[in-house]
Protein backbone atom coordinates (compact mmCIF):
# COMPACT_ATOMS: atom_id res chain seq x y z
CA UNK A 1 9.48 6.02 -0.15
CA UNK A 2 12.02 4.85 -2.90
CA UNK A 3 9.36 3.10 -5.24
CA UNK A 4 7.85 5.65 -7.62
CA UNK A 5 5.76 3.81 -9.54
CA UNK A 6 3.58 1.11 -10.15
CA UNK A 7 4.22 -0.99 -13.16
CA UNK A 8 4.27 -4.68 -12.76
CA UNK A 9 2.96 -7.01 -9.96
CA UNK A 10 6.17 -7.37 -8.56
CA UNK A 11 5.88 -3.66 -7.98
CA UNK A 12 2.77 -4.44 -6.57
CA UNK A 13 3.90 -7.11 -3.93
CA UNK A 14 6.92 -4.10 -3.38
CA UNK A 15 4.63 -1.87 -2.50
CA UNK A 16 2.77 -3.60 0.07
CA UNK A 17 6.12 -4.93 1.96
CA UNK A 18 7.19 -1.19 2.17
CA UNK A 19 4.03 -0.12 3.61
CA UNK A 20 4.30 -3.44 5.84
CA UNK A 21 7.59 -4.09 6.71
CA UNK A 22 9.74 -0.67 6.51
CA UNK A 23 6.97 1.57 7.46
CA UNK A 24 5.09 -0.64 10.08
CA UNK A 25 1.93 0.24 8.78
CA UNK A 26 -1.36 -1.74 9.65
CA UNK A 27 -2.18 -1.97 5.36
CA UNK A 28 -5.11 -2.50 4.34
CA UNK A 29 -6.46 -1.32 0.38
CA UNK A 30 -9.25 -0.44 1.13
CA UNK A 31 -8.38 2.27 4.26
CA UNK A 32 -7.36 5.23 2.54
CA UNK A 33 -4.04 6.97 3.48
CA UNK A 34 -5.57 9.72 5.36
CA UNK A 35 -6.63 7.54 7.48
CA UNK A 36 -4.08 5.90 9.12
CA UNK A 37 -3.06 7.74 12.08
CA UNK A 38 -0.15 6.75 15.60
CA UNK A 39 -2.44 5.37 18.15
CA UNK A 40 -1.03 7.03 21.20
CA UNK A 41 -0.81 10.67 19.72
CA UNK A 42 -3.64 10.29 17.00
CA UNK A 43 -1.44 12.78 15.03
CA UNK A 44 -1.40 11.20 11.52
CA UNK A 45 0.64 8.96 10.08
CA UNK A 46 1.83 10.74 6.79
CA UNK A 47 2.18 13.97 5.54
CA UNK A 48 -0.12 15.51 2.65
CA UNK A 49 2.74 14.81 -0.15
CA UNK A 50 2.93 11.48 1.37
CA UNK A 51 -0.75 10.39 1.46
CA UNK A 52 -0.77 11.98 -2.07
CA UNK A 53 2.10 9.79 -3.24
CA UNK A 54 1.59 6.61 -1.78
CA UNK A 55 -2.37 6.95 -2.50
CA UNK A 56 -0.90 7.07 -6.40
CA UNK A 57 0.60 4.21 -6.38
CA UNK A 58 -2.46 2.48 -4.78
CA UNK A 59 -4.06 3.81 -7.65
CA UNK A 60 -1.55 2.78 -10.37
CA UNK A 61 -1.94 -0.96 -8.51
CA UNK A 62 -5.60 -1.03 -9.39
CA UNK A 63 -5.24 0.32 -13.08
CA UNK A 64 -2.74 -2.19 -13.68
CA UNK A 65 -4.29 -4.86 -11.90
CA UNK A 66 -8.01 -3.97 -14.38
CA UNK A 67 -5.76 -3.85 -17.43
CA UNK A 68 -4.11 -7.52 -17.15
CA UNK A 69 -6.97 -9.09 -15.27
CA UNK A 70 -5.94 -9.30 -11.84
CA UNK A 71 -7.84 -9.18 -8.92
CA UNK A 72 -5.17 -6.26 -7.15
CA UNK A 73 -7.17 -5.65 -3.62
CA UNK A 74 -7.28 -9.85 -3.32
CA UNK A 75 -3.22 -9.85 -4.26
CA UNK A 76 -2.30 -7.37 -2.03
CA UNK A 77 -4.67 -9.21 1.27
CA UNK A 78 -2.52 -12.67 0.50
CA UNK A 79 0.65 -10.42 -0.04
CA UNK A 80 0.37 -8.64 3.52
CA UNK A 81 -0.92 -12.14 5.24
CA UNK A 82 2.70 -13.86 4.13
CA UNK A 83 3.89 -10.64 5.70
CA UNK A 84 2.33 -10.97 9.01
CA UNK A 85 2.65 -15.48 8.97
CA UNK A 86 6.35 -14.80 8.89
């Protein structure tokens, strides 16, 4: 994954189209990394250094969001429902 940090909503909205749209993934903020696993071979879907990583920048997204006041896990549900209505 090419973003390596969280620091503005932008990022945010980034982060969530990555997940969505270059890696497929079913997102959700509140399912943790670990969890997300292929359906046909139930092997999961990231590695350790990957559910580390990308489980950081879901944390950076929800310090950022507490320290300007937004509401992150409602930003990133609208985010990834334009994804899907397009």
């Amino acid at each position: 994954m090419k973003l390596t940090s969280i620091n503005s909503i932008e990022d945010v909205k980034q982060f969530v189209h990555i997940l969505m749209e270059e890696e497929s993934l079913n997102f959700h903020p509140d399912t943790p990394f670990e969890d997300y696993i292929y359906y046909e071979t139930k092997e999961p879907a990231y590695t350790k250094e990957q559910i580390e990583h990308r489980n950081n920048l879901l944390n950076q997204a929800f310090e950022l969001g507490s320290r300007i006041g937004v509401d992150t896990h409602e930003l990133m549900c609208e985010e990834g429902t334009e994804i899907l209505e397009l």
